[in-house]
Protein backbone atom coordinates (compact mmCIF):
# COMPACT_ATOMS: atom_id res chain seq x y z
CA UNK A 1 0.00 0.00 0.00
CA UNK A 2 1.32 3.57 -0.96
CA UNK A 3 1.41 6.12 1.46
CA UNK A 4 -0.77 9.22 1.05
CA UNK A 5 0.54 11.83 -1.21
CA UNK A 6 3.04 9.79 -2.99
CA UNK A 7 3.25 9.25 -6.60
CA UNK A 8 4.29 5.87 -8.46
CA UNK A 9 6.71 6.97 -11.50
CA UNK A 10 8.41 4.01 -13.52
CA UNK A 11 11.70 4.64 -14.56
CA UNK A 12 13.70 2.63 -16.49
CA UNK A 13 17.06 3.38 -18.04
CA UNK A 14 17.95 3.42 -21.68
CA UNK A 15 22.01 4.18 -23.03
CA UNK A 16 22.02 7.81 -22.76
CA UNK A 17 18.49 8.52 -21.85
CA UNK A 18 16.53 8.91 -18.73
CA UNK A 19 12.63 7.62 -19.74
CA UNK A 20 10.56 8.69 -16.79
CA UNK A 21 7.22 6.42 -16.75
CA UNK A 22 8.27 5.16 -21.20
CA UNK A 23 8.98 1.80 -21.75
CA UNK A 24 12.18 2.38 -23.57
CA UNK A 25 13.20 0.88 -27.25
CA UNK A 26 15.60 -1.72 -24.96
CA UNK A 27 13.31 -2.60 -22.66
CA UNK A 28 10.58 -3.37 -25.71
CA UNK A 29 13.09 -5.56 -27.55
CA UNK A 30 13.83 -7.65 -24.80
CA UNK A 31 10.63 -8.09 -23.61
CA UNK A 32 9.27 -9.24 -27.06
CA UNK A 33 12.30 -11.89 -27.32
CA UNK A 34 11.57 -13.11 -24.01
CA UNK A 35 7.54 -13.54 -24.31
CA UNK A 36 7.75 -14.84 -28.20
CA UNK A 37 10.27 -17.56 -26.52
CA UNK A 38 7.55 -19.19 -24.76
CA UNK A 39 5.17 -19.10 -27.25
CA UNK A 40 7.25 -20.84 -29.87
CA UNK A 41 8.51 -23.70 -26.81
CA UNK A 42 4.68 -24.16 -26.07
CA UNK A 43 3.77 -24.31 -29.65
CA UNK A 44 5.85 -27.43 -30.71
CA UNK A 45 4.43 -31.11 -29.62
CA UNK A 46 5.82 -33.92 -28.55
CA UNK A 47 6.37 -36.91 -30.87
CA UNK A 48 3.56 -38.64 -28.57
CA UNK A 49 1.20 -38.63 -31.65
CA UNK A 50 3.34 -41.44 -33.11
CA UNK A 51 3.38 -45.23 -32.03
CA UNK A 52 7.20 -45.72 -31.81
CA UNK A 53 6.75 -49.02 -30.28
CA UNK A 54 4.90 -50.44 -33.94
CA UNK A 55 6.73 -49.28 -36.65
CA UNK A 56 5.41 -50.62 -40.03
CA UNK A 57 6.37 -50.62 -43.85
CA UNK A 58 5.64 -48.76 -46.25
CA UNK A 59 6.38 -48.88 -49.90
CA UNK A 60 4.71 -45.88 -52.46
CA UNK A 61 6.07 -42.89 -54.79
CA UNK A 62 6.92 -39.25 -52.98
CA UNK A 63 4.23 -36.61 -54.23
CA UNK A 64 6.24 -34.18 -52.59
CA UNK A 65 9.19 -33.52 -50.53
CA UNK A 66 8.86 -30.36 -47.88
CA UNK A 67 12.53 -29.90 -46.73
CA UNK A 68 11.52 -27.38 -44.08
CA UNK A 69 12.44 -26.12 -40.58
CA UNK A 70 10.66 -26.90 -38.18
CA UNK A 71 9.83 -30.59 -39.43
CA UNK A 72 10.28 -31.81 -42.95
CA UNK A 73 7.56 -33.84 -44.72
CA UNK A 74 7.21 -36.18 -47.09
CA UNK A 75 4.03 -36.39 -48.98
CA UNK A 76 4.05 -40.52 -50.18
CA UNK A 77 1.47 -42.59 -52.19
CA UNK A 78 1.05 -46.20 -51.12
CA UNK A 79 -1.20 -48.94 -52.74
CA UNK A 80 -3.70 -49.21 -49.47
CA UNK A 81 -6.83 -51.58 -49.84
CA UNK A 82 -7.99 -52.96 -53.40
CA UNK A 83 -5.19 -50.99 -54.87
CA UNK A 84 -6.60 -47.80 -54.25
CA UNK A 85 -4.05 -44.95 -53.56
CA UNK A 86 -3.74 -43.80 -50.24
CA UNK A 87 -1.80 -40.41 -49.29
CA UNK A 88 0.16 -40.28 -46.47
CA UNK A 89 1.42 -37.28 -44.70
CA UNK A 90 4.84 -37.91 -43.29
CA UNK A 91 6.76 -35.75 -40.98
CA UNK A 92 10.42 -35.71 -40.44
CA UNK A 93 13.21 -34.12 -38.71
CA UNK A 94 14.24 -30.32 -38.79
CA UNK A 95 16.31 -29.21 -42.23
CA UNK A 96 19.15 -28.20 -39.88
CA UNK A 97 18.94 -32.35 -38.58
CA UNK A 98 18.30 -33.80 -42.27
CA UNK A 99 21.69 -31.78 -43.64
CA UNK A 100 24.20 -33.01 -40.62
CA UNK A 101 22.82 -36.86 -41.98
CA UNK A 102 23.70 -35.69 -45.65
CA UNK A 103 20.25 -34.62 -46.96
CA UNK A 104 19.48 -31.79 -48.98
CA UNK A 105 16.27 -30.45 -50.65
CA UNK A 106 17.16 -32.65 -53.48
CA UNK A 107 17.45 -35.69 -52.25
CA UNK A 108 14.31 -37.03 -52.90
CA UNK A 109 12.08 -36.01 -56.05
CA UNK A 110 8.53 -36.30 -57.28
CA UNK A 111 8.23 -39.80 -58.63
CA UNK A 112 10.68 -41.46 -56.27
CA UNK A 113 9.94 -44.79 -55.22
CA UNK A 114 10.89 -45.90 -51.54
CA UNK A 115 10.63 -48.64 -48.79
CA UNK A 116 10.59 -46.58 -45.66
CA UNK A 117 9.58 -48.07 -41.85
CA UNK A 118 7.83 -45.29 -40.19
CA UNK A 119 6.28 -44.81 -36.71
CA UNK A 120 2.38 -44.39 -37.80
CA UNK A 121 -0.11 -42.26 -36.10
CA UNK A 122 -1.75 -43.78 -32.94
CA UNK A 123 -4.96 -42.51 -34.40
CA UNK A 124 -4.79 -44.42 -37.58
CA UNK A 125 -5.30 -41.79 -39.92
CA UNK A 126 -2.34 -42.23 -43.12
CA UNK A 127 0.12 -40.80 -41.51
CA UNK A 128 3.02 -40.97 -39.10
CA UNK A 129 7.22 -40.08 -38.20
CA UNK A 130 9.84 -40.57 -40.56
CA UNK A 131 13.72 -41.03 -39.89
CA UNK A 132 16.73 -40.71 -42.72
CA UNK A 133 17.78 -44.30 -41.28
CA UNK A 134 14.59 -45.94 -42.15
CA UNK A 135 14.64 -44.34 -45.72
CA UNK A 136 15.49 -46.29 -49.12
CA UNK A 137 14.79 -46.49 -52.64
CA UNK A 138 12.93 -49.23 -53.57
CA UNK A 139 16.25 -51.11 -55.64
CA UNK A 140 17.49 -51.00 -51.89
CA UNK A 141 20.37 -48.03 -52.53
CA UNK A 142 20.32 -45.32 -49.76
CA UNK A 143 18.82 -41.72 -50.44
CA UNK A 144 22.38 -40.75 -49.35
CA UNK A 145 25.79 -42.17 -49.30
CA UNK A 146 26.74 -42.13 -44.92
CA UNK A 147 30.81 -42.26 -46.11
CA UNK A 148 30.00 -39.59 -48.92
CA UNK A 149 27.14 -37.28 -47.62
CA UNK A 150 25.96 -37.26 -51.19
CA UNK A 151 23.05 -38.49 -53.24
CA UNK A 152 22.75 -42.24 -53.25
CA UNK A 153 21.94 -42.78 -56.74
């Protein structure tokens, strides 16, 4: 509690400058870095979504081949029940991750066909975790070379 008659004046100090009751540039910046922090930490998920303890098979043709930050994705047509096509959305590691392991974003192409073991969704829906380990053309050649950290093929 304040005592009668007494003002409450913020101050806070800024290189140079005195900015009685102003949040100063500084003070602004750092503030903005340290709240859009959290946000970003409490954005991401966990890898819970994904039945690591059931990996299964899949063999199909990449539609497409998202080599992004935060997660890469592979977009992958597999022959699912009476031969129907069945898109699966497949999510990977970071860029950053996928380029100390030798991939770039031209390692795989539209039309490529692989045998990859990925960790599905627990809900069932097409989908599920890939890893560059669990990745191969379907002639059985890696995507990359480990001794070269080039293009397999």
């Amino acid at each position: 509690m304040k005592p009668p008659g007494s003002r409450i004046i913020a101050l806070f100090w800024c290189p140079g400058v005195l900015c009685p009751g102003v949040l100063c540039p500084g003070v602004l910046l750092a503030s903005t870095v340290f709240l859009s922090l959290g946000s970003t930490a409490g954005a991401h998920h966990s890898f819970a979504i994904f039945d690591q303890t059931h990996p299964i098979e899949l063999i199909g043709t990449v539609e497409e081949f998202r080599f992004l930050n935060p997660h890469s994705f592979i977009v992958f047509q597999v022959k699912g029940e009476n031969a129907r096509p069945v898109v699966w959305q497949l999510e990977g590691q970071s860029a950053n991750s996928l380029r100390w392991s030798g991939w770039s974003a031209k390692s795989l192409k539209l039309g490529d066909q692989l045998r990859m073991s990925v960790d599905p969704l627990r809900s069932g829906a097409p989908g599920g975790a890939w890893s560059p380990s669990k990745v191969r053309f379907l002639d059985g050649s890696p995507v990359v070379s480990a001794a070269e950290g080039s293009l397999g093929r």
